[in-house]
ModelCIF file with pLDDT and N, C-alpha, C, O atoms, coordinates in Angstrom:
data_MODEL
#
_entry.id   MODEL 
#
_entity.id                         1 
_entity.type                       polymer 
_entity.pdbx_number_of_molecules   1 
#
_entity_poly.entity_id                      1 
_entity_poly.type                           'polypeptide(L)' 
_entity_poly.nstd_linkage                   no 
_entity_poly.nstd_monomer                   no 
_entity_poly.pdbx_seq_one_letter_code       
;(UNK)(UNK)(UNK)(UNK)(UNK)(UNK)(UNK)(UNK)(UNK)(UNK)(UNK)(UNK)(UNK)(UNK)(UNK)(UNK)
(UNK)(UNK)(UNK)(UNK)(UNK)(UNK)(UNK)(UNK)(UNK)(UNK)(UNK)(UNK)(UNK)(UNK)(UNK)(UNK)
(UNK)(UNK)(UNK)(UNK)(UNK)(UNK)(UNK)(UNK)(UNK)(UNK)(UNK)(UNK)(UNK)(UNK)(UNK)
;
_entity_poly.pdbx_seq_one_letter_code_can   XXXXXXXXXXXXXXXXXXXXXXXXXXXXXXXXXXXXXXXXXXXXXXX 
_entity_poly.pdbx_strand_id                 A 
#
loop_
_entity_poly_seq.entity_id 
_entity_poly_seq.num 
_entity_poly_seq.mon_id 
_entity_poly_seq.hetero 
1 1  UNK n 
1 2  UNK n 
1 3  UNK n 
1 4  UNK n 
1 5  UNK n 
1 6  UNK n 
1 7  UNK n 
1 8  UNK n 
1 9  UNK n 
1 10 UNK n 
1 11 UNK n 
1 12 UNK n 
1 13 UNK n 
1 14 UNK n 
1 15 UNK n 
1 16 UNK n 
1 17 UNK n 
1 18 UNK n 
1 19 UNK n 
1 20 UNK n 
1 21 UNK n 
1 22 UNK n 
1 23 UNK n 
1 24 UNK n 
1 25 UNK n 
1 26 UNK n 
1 27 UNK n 
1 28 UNK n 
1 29 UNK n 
1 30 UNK n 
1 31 UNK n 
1 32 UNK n 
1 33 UNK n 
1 34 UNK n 
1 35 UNK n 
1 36 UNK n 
1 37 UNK n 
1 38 UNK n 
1 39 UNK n 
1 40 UNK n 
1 41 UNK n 
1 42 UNK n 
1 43 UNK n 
1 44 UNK n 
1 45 UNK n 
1 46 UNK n 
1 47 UNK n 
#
_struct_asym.id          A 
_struct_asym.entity_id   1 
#
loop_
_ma_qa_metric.id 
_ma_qa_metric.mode 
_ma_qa_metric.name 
_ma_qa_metric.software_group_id 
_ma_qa_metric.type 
1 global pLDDT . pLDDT 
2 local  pLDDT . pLDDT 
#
_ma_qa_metric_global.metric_id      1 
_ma_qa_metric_global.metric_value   96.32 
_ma_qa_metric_global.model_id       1 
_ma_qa_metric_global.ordinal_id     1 
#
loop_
_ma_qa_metric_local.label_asym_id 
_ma_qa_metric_local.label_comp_id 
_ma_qa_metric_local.label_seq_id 
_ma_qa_metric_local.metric_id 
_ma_qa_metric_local.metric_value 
_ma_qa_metric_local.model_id 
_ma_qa_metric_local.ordinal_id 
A UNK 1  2 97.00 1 1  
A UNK 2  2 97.00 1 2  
A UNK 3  2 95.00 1 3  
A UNK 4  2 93.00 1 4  
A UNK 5  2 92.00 1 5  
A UNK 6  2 94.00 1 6  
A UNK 7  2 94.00 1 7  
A UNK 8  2 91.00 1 8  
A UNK 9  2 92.00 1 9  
A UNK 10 2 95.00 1 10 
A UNK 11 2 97.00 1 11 
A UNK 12 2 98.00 1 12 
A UNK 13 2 98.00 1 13 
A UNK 14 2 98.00 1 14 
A UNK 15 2 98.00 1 15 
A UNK 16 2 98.00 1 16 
A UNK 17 2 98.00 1 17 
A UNK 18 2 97.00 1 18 
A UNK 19 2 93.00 1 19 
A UNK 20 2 94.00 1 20 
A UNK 21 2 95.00 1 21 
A UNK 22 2 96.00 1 22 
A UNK 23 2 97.00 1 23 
A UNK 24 2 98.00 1 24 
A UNK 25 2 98.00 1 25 
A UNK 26 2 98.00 1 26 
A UNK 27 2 98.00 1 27 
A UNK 28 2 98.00 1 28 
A UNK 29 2 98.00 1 29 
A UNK 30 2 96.00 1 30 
A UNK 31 2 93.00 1 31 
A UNK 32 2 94.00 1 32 
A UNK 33 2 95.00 1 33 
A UNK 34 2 97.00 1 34 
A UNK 35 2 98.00 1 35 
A UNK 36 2 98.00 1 36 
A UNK 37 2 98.00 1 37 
A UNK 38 2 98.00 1 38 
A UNK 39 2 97.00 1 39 
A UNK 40 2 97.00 1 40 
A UNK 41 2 97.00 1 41 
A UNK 42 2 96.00 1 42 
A UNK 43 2 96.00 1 43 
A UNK 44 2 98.00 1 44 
A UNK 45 2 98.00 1 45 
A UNK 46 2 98.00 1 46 
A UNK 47 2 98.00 1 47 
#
loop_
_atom_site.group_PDB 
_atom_site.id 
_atom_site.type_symbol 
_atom_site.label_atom_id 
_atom_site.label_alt_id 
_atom_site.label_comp_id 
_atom_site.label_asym_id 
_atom_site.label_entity_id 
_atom_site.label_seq_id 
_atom_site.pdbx_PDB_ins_code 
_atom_site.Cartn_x 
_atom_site.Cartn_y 
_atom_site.Cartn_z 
_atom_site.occupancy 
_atom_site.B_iso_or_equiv 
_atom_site.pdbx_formal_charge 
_atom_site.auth_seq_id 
_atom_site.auth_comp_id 
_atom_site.auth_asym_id 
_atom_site.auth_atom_id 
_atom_site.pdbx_PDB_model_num 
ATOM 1   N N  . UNK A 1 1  ? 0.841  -1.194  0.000   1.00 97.00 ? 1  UNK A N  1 
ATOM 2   C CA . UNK A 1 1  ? 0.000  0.000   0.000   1.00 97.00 ? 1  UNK A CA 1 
ATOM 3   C C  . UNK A 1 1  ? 0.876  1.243   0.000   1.00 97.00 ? 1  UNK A C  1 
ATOM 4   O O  . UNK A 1 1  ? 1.964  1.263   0.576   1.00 97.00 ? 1  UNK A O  1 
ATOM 5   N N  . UNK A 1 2  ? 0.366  2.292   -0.670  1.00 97.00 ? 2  UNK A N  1 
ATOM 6   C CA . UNK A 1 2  ? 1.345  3.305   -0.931  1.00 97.00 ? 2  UNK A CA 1 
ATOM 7   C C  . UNK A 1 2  ? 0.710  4.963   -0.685  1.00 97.00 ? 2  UNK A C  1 
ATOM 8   O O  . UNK A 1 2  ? -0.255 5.526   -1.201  1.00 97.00 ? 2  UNK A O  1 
ATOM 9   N N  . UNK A 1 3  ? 1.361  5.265   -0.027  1.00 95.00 ? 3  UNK A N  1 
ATOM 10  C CA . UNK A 1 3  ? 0.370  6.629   -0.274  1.00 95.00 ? 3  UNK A CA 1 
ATOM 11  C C  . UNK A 1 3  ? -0.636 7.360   -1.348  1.00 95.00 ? 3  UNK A C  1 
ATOM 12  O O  . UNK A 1 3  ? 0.138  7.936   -2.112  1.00 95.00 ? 3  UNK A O  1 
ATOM 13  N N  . UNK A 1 4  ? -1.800 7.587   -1.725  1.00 93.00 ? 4  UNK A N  1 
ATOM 14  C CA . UNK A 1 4  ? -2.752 7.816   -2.412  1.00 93.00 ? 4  UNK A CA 1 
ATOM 15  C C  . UNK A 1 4  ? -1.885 8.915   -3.434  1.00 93.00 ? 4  UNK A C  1 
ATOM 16  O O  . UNK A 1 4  ? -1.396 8.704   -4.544  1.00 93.00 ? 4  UNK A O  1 
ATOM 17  N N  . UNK A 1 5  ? -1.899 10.253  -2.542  1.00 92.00 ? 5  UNK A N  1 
ATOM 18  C CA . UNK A 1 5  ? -0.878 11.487  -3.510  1.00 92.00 ? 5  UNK A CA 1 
ATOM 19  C C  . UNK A 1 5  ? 0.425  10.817  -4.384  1.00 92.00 ? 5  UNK A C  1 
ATOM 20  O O  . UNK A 1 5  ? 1.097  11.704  -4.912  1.00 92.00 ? 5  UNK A O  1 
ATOM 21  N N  . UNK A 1 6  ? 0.670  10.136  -4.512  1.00 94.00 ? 6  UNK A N  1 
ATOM 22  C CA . UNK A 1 6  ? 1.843  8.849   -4.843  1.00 94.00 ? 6  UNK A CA 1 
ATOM 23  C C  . UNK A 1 6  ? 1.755  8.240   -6.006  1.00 94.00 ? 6  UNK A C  1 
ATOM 24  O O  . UNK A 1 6  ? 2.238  8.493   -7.111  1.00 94.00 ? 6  UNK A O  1 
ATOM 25  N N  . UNK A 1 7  ? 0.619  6.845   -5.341  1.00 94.00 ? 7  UNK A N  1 
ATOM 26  C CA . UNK A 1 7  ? -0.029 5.907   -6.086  1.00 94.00 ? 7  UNK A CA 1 
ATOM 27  C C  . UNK A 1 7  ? -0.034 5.937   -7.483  1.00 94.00 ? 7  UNK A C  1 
ATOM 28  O O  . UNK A 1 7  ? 0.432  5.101   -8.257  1.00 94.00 ? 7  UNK A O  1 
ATOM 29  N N  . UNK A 1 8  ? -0.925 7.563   -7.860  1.00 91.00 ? 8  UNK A N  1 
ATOM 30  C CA . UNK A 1 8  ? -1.262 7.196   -8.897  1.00 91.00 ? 8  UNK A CA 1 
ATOM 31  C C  . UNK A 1 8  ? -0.455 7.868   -10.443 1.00 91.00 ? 8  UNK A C  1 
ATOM 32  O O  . UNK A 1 8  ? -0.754 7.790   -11.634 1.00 91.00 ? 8  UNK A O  1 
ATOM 33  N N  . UNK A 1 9  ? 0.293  8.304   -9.943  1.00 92.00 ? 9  UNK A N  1 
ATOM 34  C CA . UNK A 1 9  ? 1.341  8.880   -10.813 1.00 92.00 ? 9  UNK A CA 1 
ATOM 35  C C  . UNK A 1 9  ? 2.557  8.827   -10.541 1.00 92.00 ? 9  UNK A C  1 
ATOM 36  O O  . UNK A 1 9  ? 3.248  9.843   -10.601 1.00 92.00 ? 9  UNK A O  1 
ATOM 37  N N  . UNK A 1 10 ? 3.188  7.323   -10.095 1.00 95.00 ? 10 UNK A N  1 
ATOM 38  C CA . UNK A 1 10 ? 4.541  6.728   -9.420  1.00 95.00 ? 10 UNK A CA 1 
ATOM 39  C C  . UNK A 1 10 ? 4.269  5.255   -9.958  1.00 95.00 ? 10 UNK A C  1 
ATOM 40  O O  . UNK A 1 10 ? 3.424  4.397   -9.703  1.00 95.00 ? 10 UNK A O  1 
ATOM 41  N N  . UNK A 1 11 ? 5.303  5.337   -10.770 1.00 97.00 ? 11 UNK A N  1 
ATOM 42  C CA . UNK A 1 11 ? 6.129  3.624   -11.282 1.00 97.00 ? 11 UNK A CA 1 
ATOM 43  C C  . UNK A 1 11 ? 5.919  2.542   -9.684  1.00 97.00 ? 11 UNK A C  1 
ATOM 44  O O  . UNK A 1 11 ? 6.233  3.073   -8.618  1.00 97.00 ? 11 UNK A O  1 
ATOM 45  N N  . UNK A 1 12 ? 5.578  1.601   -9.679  1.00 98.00 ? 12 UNK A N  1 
ATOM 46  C CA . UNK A 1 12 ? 5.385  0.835   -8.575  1.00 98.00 ? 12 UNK A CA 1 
ATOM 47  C C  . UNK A 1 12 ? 6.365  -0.647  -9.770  1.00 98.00 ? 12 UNK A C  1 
ATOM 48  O O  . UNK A 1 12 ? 6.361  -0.997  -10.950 1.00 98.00 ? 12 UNK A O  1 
ATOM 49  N N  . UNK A 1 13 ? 7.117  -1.082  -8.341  1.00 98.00 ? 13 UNK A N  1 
ATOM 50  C CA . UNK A 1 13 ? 7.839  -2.358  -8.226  1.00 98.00 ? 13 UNK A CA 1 
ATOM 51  C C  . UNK A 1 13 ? 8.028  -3.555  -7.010  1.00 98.00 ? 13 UNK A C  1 
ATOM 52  O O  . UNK A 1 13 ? 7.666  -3.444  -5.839  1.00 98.00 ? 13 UNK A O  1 
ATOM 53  N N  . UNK A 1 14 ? 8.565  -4.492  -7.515  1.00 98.00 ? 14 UNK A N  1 
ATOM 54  C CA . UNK A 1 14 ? 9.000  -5.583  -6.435  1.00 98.00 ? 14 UNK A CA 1 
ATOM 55  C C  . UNK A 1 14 ? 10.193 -5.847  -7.168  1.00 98.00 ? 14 UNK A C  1 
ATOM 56  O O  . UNK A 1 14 ? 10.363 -5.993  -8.378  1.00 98.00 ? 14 UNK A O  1 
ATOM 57  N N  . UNK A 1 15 ? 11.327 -5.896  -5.798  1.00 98.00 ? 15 UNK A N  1 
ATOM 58  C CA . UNK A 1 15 ? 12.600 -6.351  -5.860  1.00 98.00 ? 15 UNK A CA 1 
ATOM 59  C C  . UNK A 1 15 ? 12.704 -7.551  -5.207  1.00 98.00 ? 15 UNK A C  1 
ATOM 60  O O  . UNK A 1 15 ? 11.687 -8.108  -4.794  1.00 98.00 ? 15 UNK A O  1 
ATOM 61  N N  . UNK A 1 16 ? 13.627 -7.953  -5.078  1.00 98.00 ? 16 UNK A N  1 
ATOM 62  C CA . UNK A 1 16 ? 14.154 -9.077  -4.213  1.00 98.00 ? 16 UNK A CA 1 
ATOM 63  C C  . UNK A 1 16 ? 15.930 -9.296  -3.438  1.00 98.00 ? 16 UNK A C  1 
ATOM 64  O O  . UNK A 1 16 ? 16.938 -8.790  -3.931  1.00 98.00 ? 16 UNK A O  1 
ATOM 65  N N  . UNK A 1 17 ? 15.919 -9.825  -2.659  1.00 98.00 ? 17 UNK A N  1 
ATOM 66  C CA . UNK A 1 17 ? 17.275 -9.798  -2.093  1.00 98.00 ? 17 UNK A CA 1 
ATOM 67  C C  . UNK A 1 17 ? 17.476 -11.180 -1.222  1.00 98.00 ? 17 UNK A C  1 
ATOM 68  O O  . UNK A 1 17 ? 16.683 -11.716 -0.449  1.00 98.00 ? 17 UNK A O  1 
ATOM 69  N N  . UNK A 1 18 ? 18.649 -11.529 -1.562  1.00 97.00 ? 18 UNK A N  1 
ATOM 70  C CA . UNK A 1 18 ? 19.225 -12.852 -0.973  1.00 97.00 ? 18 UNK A CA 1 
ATOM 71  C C  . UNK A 1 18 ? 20.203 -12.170 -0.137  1.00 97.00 ? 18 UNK A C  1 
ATOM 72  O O  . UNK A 1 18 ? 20.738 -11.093 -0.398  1.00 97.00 ? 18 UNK A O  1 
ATOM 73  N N  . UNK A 1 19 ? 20.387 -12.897 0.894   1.00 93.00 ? 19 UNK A N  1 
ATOM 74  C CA . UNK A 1 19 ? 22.727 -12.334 1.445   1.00 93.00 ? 19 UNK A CA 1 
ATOM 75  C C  . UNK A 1 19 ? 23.976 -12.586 0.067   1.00 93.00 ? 19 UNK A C  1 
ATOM 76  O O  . UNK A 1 19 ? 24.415 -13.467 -0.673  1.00 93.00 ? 19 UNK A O  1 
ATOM 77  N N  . UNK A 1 20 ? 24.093 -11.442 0.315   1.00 94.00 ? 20 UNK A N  1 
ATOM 78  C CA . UNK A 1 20 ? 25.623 -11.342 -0.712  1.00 94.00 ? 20 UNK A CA 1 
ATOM 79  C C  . UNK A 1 20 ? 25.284 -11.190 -1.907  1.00 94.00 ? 20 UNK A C  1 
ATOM 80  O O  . UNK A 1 20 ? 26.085 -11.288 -2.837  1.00 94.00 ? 20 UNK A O  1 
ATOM 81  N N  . UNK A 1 21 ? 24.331 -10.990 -2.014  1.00 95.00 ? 21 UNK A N  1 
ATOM 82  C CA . UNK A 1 21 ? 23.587 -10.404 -3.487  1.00 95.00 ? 21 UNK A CA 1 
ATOM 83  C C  . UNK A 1 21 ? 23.159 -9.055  -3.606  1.00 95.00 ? 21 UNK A C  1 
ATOM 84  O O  . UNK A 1 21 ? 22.602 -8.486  -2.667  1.00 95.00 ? 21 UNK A O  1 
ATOM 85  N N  . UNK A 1 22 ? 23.403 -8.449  -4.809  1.00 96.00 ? 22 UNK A N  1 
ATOM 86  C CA . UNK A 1 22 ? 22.406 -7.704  -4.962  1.00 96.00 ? 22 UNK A CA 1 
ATOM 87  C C  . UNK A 1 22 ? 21.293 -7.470  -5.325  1.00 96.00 ? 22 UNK A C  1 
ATOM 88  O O  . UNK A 1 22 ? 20.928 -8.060  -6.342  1.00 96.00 ? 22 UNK A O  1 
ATOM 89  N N  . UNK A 1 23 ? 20.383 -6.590  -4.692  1.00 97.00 ? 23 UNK A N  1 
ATOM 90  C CA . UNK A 1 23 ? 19.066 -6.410  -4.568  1.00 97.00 ? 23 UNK A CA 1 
ATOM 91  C C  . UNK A 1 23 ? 18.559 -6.358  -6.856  1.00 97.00 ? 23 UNK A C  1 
ATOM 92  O O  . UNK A 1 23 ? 18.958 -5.616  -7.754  1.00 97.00 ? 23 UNK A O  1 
ATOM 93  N N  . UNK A 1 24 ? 17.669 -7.432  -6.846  1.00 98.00 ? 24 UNK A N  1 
ATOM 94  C CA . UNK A 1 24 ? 17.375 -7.378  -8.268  1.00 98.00 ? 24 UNK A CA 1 
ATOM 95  C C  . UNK A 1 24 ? 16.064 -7.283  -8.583  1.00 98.00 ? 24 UNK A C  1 
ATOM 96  O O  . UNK A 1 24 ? 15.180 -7.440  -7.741  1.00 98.00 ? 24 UNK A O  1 
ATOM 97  N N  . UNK A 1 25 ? 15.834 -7.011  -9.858  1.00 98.00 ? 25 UNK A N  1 
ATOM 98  C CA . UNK A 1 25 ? 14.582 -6.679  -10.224 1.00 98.00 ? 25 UNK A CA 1 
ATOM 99  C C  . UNK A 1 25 ? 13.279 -7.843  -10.000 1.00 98.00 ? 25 UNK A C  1 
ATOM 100 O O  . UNK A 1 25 ? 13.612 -9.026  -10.069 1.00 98.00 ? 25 UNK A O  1 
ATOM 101 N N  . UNK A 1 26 ? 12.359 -7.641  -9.834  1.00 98.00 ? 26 UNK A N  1 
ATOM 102 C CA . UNK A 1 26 ? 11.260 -8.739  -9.683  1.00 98.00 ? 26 UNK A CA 1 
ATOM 103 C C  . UNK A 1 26 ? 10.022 -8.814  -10.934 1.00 98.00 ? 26 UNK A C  1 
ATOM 104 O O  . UNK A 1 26 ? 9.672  -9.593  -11.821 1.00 98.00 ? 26 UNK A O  1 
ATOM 105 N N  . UNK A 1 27 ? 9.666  -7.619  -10.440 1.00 98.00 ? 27 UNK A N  1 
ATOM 106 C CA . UNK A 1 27 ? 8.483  -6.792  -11.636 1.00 98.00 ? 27 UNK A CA 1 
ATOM 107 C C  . UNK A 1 27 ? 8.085  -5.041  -11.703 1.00 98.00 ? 27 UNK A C  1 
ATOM 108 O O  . UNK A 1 27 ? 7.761  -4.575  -10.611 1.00 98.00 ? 27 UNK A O  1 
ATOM 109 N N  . UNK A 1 28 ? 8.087  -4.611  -12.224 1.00 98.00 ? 28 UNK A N  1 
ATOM 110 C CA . UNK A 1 28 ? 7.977  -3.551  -12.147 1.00 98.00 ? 28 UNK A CA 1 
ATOM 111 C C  . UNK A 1 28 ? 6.550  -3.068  -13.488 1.00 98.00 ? 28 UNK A C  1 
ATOM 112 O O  . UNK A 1 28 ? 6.404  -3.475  -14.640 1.00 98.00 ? 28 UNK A O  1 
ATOM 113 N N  . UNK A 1 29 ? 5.659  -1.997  -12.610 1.00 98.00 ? 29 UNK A N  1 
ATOM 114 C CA . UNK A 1 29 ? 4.328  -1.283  -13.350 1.00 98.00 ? 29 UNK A CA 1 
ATOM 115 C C  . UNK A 1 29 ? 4.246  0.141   -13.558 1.00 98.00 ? 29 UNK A C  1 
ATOM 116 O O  . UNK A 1 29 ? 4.283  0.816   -12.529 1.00 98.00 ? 29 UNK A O  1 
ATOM 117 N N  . UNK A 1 30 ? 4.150  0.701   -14.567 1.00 96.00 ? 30 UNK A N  1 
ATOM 118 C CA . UNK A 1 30 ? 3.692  2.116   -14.744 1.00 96.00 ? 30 UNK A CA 1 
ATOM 119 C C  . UNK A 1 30 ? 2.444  2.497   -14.901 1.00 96.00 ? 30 UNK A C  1 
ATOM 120 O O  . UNK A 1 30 ? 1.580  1.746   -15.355 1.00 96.00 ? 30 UNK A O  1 
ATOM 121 N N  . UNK A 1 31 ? 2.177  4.021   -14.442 1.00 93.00 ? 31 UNK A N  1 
ATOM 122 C CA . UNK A 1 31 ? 0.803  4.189   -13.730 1.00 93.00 ? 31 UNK A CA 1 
ATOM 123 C C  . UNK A 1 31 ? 0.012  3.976   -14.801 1.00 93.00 ? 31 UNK A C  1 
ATOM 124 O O  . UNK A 1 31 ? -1.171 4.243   -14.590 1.00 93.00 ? 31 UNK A O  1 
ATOM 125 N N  . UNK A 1 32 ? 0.386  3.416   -16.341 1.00 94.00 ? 32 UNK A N  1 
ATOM 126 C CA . UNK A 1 32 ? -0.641 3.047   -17.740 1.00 94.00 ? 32 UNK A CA 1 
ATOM 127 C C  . UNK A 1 32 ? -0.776 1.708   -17.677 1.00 94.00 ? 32 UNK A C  1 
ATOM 128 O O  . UNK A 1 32 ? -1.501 1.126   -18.484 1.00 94.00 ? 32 UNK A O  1 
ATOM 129 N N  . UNK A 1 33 ? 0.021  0.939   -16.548 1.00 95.00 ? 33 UNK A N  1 
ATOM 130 C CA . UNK A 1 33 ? -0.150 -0.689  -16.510 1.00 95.00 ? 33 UNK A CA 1 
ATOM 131 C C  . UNK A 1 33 ? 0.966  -1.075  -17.575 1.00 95.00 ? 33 UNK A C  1 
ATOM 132 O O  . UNK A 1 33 ? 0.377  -2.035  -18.073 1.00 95.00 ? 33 UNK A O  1 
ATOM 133 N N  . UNK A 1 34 ? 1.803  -1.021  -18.062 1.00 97.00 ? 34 UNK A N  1 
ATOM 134 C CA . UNK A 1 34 ? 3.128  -1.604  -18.817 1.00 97.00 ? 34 UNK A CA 1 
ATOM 135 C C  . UNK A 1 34 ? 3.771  -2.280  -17.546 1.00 97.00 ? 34 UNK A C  1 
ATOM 136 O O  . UNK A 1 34 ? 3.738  -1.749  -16.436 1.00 97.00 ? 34 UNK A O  1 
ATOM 137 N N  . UNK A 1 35 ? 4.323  -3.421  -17.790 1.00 98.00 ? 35 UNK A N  1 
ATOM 138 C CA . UNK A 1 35 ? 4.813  -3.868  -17.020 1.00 98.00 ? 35 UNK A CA 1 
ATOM 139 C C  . UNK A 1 35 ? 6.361  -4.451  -17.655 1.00 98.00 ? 35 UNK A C  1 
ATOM 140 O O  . UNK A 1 35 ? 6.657  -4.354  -18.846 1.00 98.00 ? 35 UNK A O  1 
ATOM 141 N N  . UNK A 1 36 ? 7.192  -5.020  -16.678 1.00 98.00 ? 36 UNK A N  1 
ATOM 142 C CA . UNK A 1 36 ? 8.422  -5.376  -16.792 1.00 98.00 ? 36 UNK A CA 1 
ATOM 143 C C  . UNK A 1 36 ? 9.070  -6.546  -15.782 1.00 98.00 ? 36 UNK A C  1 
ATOM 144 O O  . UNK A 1 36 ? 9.109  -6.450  -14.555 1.00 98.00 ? 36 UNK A O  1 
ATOM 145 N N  . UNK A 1 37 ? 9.573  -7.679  -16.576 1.00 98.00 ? 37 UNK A N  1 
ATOM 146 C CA . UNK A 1 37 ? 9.662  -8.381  -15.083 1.00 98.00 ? 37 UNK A CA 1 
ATOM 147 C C  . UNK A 1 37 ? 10.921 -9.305  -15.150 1.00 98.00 ? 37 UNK A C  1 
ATOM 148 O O  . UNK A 1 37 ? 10.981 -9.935  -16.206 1.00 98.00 ? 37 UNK A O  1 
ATOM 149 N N  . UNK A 1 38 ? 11.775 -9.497  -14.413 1.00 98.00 ? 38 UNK A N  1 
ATOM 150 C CA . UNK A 1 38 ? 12.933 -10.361 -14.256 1.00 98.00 ? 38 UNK A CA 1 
ATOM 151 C C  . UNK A 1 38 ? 12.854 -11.485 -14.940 1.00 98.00 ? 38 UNK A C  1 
ATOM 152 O O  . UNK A 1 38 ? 11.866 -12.206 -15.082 1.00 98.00 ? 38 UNK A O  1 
ATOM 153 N N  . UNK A 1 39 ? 14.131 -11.643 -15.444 1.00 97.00 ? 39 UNK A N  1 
ATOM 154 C CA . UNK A 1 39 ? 14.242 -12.874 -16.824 1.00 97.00 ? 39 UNK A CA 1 
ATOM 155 C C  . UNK A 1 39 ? 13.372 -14.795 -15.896 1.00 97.00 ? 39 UNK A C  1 
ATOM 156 O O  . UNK A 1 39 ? 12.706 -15.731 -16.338 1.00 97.00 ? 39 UNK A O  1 
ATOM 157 N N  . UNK A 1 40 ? 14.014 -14.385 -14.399 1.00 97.00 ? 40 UNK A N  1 
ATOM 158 C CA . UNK A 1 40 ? 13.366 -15.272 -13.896 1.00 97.00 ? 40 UNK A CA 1 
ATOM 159 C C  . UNK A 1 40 ? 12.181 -15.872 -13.954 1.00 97.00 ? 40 UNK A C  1 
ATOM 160 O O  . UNK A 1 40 ? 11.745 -17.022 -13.999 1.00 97.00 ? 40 UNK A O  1 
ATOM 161 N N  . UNK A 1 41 ? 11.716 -14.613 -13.940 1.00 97.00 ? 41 UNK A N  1 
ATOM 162 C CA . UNK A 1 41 ? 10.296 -14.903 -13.595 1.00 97.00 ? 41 UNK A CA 1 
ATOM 163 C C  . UNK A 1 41 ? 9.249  -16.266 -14.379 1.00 97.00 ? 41 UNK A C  1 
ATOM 164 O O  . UNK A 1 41 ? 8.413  -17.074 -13.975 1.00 97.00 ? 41 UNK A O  1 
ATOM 165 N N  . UNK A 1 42 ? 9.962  -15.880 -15.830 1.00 96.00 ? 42 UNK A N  1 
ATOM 166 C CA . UNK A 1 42 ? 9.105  -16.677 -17.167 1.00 96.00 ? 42 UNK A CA 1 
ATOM 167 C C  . UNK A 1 42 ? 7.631  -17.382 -16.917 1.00 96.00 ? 42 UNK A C  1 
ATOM 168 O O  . UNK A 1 42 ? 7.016  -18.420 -17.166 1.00 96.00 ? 42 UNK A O  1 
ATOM 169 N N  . UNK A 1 43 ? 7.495  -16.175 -16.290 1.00 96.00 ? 43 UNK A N  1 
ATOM 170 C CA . UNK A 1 43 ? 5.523  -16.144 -16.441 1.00 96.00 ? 43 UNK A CA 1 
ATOM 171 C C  . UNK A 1 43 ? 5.484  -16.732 -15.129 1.00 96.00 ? 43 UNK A C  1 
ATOM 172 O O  . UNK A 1 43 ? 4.299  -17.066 -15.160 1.00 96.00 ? 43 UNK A O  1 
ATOM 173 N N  . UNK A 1 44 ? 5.848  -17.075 -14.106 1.00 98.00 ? 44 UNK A N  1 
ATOM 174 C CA . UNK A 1 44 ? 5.133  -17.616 -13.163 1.00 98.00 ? 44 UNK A CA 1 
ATOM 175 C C  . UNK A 1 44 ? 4.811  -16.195 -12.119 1.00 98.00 ? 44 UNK A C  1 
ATOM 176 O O  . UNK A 1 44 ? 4.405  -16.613 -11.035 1.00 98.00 ? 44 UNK A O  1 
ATOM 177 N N  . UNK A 1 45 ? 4.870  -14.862 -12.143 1.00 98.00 ? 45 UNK A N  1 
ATOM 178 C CA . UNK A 1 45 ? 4.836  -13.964 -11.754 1.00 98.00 ? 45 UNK A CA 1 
ATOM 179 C C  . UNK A 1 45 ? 3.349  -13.079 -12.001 1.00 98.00 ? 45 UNK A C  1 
ATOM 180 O O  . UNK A 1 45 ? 2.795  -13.535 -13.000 1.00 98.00 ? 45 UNK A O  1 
ATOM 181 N N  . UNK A 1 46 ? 2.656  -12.093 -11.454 1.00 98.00 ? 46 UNK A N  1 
ATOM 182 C CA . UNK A 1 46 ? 2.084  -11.153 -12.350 1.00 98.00 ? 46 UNK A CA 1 
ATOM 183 C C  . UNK A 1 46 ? 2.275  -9.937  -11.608 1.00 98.00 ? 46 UNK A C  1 
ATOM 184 O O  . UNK A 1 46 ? 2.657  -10.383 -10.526 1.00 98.00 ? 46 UNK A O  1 
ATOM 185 N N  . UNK A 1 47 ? 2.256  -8.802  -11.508 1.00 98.00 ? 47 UNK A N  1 
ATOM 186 C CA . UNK A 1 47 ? 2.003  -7.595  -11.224 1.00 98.00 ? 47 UNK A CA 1 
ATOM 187 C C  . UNK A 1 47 ? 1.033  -7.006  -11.531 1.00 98.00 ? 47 UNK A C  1 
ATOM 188 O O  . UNK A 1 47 ? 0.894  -5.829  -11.197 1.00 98.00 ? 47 UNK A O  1 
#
């Protein structure tokens, strides 16, 4: 949940982080719904 004044005109994402890693992409949405998502993911994901 994100602040309302925010929400609706702010890129929203999910990262992820293991130890000794760096923090990587998960999925990411723009406020038109385009989305983007880690090579991982290969569809088992949605945003």
């Amino acid at each position: 949940a994100a602040p309302a004044r925010l929400f609706s005109v702010s890129r929203m994402g999910w990262y992820r982080q293991t130890p000794g890693k760096q923090r990587e992409l998960v999925a990411t949405i723009t406020r038109l719904g385009a989305t983007v998502y880690g090579e991982f993911v290969e569809g088992r994901f949605t945003i």
